[in-house]
N, C-alpha and C. Protein backbone atom coordinates (compact mmCIF):
# COMPACT_ATOMS: atom_id res chain seq x y z
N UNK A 1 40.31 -7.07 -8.94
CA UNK A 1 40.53 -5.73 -9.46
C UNK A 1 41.57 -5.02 -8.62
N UNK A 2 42.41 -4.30 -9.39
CA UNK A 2 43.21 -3.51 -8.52
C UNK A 2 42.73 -2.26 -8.35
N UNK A 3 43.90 -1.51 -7.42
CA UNK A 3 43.08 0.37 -6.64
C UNK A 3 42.94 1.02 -7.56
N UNK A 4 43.92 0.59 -8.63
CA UNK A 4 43.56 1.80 -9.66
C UNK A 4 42.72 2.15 -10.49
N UNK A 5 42.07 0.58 -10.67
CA UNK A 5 40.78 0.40 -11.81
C UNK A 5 39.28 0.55 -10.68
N UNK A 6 39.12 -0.01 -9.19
CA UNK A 6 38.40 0.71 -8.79
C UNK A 6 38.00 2.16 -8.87
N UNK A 7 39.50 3.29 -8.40
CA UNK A 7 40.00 4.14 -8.10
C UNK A 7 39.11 5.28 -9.71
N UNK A 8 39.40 4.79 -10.52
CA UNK A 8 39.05 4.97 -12.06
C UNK A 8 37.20 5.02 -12.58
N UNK A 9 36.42 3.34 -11.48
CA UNK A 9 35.83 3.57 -11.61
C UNK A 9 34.33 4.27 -10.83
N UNK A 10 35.03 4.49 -9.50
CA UNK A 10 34.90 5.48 -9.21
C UNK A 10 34.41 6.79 -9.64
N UNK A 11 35.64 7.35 -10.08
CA UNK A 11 35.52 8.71 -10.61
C UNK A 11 35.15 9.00 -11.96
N UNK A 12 34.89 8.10 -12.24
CA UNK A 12 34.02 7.36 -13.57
C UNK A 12 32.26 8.28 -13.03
N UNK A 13 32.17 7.38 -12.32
CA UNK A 13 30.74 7.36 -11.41
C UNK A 13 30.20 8.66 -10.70
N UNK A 14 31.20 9.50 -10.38
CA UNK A 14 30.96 10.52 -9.97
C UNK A 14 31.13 11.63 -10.38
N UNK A 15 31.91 11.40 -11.99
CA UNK A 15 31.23 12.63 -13.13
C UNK A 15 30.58 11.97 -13.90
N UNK A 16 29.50 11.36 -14.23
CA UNK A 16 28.09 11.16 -14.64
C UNK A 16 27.54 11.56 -13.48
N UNK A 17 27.64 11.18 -12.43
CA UNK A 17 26.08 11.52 -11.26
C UNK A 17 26.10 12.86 -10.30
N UNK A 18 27.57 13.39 -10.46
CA UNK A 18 27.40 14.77 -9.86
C UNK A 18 28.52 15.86 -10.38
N UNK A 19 29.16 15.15 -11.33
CA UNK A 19 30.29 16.38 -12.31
C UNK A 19 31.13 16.32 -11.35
N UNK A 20 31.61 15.57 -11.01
CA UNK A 20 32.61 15.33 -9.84
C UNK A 20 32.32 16.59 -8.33
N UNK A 21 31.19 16.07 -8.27
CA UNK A 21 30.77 16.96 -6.78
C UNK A 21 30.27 18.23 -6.98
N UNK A 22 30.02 19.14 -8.30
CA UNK A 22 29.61 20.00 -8.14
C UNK A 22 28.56 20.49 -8.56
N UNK A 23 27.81 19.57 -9.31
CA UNK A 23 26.76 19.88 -9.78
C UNK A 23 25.52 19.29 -8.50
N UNK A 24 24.95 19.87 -8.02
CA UNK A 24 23.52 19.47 -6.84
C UNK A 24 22.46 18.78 -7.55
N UNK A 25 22.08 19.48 -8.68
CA UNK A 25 21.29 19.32 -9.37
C UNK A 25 21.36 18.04 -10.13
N UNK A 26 22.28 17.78 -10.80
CA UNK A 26 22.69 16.27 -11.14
C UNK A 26 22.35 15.63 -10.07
N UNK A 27 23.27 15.56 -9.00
CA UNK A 27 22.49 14.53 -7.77
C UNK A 27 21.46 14.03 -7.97
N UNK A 28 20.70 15.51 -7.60
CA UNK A 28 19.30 15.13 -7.18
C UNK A 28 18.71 14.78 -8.12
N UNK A 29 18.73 14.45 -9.37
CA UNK A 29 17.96 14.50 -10.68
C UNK A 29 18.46 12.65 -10.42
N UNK A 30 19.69 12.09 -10.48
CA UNK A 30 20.15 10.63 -10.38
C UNK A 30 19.24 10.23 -8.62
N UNK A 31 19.09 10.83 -8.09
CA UNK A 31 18.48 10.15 -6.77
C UNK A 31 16.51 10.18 -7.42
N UNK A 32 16.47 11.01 -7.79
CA UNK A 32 14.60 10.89 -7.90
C UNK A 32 14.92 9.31 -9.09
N UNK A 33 15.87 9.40 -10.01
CA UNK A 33 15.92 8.73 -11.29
C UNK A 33 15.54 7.13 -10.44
N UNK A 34 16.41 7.03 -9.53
CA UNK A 34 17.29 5.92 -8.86
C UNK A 34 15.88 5.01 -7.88
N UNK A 35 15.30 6.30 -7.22
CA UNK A 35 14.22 6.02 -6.12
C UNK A 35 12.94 5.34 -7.20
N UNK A 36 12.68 6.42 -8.68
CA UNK A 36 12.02 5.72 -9.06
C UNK A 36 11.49 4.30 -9.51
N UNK A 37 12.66 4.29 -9.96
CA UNK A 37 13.00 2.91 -10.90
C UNK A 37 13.26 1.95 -9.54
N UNK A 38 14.03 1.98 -8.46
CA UNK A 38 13.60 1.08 -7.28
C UNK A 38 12.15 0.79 -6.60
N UNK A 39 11.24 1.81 -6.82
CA UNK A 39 9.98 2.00 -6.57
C UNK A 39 9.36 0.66 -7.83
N UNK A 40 9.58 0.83 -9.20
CA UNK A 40 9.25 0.27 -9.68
C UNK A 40 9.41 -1.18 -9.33
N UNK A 41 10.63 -1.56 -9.52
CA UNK A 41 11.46 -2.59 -9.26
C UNK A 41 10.36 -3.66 -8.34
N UNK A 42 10.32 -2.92 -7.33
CA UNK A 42 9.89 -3.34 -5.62
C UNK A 42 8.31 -3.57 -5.85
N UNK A 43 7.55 -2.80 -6.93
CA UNK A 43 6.34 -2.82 -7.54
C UNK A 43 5.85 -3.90 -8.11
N UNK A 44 6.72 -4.53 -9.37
CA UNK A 44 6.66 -5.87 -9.87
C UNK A 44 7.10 -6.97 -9.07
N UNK A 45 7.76 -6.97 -8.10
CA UNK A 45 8.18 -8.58 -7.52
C UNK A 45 7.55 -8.54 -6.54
N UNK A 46 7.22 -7.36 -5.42
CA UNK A 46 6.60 -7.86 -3.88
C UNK A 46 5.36 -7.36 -4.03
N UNK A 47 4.45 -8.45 -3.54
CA UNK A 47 3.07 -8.57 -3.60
C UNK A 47 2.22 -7.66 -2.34
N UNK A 48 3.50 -6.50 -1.41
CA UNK A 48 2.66 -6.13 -0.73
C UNK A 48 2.19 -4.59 -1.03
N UNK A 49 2.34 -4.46 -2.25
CA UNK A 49 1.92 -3.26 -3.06
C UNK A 49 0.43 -2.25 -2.77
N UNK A 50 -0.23 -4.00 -2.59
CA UNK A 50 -1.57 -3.33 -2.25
C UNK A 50 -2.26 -2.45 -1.20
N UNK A 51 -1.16 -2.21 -0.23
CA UNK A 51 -1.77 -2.06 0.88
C UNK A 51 -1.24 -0.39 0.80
N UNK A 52 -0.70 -0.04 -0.29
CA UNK A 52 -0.47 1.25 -0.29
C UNK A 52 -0.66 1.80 -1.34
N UNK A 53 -1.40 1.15 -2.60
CA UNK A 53 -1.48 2.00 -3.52
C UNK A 53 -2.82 1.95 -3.67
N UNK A 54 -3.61 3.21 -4.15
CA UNK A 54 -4.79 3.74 -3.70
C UNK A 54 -5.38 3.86 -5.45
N UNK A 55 -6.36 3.07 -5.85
CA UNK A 55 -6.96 3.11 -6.96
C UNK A 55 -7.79 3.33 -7.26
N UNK A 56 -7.51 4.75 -8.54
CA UNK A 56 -8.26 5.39 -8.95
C UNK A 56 -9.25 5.08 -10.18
N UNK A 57 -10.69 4.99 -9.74
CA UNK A 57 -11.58 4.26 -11.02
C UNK A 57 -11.51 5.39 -12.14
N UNK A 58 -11.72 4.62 -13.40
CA UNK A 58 -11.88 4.96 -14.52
C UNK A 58 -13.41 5.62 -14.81
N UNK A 59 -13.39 6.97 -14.64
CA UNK A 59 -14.00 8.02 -14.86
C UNK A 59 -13.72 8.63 -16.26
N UNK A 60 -14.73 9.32 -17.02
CA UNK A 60 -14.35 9.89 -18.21
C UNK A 60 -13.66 11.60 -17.48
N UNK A 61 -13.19 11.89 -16.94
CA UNK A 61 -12.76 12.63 -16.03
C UNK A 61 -11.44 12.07 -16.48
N UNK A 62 -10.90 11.31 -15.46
CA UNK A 62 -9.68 10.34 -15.32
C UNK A 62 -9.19 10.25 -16.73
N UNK A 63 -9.67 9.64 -18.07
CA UNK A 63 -9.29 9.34 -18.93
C UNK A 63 -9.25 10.86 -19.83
N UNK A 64 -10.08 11.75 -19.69
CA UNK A 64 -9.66 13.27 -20.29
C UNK A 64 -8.16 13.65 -19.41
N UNK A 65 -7.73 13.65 -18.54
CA UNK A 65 -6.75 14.08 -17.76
C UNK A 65 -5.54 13.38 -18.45
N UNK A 66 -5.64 11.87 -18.29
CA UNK A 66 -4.47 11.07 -18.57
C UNK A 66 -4.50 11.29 -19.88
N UNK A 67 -5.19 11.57 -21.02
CA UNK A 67 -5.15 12.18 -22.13
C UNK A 67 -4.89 13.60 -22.93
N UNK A 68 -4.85 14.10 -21.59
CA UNK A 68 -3.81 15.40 -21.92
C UNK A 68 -2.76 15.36 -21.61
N UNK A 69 -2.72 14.68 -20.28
CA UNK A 69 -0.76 14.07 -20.18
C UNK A 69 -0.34 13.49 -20.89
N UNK A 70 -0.92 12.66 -21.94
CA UNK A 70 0.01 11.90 -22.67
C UNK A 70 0.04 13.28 -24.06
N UNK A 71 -1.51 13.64 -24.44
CA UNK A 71 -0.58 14.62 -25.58
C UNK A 71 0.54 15.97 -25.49
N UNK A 72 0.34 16.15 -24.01
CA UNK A 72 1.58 16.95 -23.10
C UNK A 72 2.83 16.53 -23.85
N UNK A 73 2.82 15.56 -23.29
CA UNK A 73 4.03 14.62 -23.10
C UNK A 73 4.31 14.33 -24.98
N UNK A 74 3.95 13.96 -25.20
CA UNK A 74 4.36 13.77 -26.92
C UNK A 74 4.97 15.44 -27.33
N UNK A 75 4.09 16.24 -27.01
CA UNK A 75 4.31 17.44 -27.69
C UNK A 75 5.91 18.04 -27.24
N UNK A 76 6.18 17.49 -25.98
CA UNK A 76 7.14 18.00 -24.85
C UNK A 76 8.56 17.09 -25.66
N UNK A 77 7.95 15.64 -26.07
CA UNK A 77 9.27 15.13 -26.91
C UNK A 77 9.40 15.99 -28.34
N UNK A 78 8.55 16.03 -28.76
CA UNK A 78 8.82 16.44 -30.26
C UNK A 78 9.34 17.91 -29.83
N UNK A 79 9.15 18.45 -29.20
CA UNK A 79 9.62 20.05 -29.05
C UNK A 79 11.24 19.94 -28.86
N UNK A 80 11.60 18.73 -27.77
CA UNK A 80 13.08 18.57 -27.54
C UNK A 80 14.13 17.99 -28.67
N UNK A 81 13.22 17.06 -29.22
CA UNK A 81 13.59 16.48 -30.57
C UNK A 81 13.95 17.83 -31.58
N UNK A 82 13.15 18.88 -31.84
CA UNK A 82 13.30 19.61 -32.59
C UNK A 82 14.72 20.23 -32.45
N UNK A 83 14.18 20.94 -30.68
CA UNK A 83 14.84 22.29 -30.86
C UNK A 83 16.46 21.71 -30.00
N UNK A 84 16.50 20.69 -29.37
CA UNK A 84 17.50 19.55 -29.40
C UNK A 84 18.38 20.33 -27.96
N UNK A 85 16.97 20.53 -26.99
CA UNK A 85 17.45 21.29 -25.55
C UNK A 85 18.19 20.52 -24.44
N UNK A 86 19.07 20.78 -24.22
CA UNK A 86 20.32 19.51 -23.09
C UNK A 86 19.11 19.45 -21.77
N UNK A 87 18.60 20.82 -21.15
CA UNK A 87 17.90 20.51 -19.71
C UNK A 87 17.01 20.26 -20.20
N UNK A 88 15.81 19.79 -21.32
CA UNK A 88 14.76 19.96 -21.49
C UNK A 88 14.80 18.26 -21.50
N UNK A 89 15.91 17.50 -22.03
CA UNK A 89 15.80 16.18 -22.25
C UNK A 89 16.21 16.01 -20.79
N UNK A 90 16.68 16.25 -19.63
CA UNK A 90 16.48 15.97 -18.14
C UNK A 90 15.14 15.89 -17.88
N UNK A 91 14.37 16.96 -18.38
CA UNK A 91 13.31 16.91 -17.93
C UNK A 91 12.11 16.36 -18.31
N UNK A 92 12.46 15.56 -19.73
CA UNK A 92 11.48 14.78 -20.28
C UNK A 92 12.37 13.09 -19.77
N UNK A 93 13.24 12.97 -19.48
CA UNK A 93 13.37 11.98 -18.78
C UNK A 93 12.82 11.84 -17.47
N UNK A 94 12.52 12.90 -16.74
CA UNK A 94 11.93 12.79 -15.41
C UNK A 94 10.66 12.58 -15.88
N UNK A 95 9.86 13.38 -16.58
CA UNK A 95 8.30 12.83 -17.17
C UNK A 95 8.10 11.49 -17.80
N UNK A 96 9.02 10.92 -18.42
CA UNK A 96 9.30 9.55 -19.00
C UNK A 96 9.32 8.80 -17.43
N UNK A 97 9.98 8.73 -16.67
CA UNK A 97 9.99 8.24 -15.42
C UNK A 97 8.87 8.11 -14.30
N UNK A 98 8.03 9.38 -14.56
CA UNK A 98 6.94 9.29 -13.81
C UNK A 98 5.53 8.94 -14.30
N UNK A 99 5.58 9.17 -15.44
CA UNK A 99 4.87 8.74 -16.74
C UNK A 99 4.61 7.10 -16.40
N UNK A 100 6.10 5.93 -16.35
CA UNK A 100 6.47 4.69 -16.12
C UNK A 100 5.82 4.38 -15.21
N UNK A 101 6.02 5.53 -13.58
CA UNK A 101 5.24 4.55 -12.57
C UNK A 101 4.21 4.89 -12.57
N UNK A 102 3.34 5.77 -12.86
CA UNK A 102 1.73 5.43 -13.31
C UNK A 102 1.85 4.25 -13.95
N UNK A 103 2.14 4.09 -14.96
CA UNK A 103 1.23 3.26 -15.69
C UNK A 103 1.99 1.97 -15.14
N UNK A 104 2.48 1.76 -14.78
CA UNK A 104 3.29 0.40 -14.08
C UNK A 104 2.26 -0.27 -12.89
N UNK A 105 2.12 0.66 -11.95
CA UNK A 105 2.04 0.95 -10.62
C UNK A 105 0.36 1.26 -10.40
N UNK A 106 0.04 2.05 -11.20
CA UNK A 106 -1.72 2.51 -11.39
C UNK A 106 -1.82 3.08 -10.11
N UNK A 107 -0.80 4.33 -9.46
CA UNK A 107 -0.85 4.89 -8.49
C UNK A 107 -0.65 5.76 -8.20
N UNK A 108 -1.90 6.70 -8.63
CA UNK A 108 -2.01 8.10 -9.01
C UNK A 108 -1.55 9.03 -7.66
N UNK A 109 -1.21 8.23 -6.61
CA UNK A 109 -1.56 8.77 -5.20
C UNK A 109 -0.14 9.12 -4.95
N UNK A 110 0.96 8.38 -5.22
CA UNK A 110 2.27 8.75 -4.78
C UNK A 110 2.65 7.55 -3.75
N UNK A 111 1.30 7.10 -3.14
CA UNK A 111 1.55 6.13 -1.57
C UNK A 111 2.88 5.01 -1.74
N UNK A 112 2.61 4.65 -2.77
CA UNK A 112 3.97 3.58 -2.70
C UNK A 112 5.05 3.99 -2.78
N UNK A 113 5.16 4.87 -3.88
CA UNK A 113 6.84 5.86 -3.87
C UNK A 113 6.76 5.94 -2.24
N UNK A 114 6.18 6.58 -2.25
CA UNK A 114 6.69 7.22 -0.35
C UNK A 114 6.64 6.26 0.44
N UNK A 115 6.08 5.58 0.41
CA UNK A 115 6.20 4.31 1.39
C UNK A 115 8.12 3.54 1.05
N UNK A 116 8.14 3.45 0.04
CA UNK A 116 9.42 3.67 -0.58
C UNK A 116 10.40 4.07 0.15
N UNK A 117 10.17 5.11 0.46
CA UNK A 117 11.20 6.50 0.83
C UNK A 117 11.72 5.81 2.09
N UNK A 118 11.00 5.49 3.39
CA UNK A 118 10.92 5.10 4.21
C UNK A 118 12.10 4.08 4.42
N UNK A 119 13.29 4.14 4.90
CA UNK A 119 14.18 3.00 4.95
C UNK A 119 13.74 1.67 5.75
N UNK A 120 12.61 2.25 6.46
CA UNK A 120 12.27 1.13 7.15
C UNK A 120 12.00 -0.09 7.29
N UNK A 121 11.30 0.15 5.22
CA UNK A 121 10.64 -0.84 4.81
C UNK A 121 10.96 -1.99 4.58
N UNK A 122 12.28 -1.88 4.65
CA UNK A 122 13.25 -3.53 4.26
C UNK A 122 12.63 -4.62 5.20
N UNK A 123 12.42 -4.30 6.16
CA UNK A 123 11.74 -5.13 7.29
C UNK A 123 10.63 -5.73 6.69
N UNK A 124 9.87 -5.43 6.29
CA UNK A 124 8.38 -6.01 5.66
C UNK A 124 9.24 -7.26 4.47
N UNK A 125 9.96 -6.91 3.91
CA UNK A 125 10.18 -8.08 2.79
C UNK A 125 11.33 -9.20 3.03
N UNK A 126 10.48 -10.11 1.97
CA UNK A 126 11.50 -11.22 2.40
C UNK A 126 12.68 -11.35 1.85
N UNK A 127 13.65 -11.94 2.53
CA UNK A 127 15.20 -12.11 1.80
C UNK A 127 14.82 -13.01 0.35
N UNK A 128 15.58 -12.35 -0.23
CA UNK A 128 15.84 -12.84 -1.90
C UNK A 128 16.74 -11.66 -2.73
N UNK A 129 16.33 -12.00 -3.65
CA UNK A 129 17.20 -11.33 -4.85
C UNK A 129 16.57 -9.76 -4.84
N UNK A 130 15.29 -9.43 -4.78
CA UNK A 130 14.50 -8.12 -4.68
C UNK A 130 15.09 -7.45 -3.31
N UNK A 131 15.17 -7.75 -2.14
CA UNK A 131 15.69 -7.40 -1.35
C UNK A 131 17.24 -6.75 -1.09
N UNK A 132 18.42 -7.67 -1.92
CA UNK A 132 19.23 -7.74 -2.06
C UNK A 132 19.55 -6.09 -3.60
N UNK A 133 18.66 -6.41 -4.32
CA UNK A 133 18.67 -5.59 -5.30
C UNK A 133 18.34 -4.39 -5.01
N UNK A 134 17.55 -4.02 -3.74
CA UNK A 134 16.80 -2.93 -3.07
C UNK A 134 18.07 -2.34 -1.99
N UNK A 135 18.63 -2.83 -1.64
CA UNK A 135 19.35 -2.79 -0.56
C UNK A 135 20.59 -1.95 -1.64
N UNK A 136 20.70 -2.62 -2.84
CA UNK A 136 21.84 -1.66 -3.65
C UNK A 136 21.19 -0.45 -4.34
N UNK A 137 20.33 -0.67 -4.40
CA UNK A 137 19.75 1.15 -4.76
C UNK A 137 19.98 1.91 -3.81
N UNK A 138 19.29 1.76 -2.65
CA UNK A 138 19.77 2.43 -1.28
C UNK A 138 20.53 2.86 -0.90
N UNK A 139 21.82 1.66 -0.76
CA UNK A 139 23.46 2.44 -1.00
C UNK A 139 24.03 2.95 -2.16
N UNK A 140 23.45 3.16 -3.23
CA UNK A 140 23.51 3.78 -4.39
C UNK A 140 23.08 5.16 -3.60
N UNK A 141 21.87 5.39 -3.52
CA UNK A 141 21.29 6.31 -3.65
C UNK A 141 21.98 7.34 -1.71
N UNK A 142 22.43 6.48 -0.99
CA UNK A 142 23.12 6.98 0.34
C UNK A 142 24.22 7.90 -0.16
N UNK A 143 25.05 7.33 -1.19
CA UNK A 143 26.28 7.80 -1.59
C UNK A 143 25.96 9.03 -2.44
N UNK A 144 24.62 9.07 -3.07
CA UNK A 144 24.43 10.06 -4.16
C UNK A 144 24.35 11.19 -2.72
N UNK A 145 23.06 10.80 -1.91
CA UNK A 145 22.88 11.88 -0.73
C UNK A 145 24.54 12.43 -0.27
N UNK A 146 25.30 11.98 0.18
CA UNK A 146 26.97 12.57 0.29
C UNK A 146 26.75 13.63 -0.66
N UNK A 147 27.07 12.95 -1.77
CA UNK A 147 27.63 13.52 -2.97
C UNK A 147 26.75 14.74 -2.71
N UNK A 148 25.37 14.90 -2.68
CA UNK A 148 24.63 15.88 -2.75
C UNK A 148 25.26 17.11 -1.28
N UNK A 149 25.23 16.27 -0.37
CA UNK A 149 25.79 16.95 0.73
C UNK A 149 27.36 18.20 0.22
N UNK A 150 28.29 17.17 -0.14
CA UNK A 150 29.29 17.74 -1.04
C UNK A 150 29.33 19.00 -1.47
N UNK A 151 28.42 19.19 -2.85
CA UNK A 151 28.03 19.46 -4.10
C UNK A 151 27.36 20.89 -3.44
N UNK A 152 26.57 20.66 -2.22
CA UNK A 152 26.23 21.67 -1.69
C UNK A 152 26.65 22.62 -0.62
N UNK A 153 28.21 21.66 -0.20
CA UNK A 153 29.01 22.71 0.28
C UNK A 153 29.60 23.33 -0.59
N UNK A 154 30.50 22.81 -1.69
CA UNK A 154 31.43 23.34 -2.26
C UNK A 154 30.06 25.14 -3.32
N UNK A 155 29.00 24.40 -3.63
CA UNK A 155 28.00 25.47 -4.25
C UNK A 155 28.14 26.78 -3.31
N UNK A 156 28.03 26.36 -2.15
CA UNK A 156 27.79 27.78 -0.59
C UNK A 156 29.05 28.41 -0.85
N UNK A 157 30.55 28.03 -0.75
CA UNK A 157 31.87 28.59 -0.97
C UNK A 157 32.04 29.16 -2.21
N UNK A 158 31.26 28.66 -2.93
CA UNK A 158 31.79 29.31 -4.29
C UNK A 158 30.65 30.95 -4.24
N UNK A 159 29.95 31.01 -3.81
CA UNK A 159 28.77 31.85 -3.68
C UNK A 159 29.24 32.70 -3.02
N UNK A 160 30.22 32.54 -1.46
CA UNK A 160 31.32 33.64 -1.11
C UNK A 160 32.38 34.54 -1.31
């Protein structure tokens, strides 16, 4: 590839994920997106899941709850569907997302996301393709943090 088609896609990349630096909010909306779906990722292939996700028995409690989140959640699409809201579909993609790692994950607790968070964790797993694939979310998600850094200077100057 040459500089220019990097160069291109690039700035490709950085108006979808932050409007070319000025949107914060974009960032941060592509970093929770990014963490999740690596959370997931890291959920299905490494078997050391267990030691941090905390399971919650099936109570008729439990199943009234998760049964108002889901008719929440239906009502929350059809409302966006209707009234056809730009931030409202951000925000039913973030519920679509967290929605995923429940029911993926069965980890009502948060423990694995956050264990997640932790850069540390690369250490615990073994080299392979999951590792390798984890390692590019990360620097995905390093570059979004910049970008966010950015996004939130240029926000402070403009506010002056």
């Amino acid at each position: 590839m040459n500089k220019d088609k990097l160069k291109q896609v690039k700035e490709s990349f950085d108006k979808i994920t932050s409007q070319n630096s000025t949107n914060w909010k974009l960032v941060l909306f592509w970093i929770f997106c990014l963490e999740v779906v690596a959370a997931i990722v890291e959920f299905i292939w490494v078997d050391k899941y267990v030691e941090y996700s905390v399971k919650v028995p099936h109570t008729p409690t439990v199943e009234v709850l998760v049964g108002l989140g889901v008719t929440i959640f239906v009502w929350f699409c059809i409302y966006t569907i209707i009234y056809d809201d730009t931030k409202n579909r951000f925000r039913l993609l973030i519920l679509t997302l967290i929605g995923l790692y429940f029911v993926v994950t069965n980890d009502f607790s948060l423990q694995f996301l956050l264990n997640n968070l932790n850069p540390l964790h690369f250490f615990e797993l073994d080299f392979g393709a999951v590792l390798i694939l984890e390692l590019l979310f990360k620097l995905i998600i390093l570059y979004l943090i910049y970008q966010l850094i950015i996004s939130a200077k240029k926000n402070k100057q403009d506010i002056k």
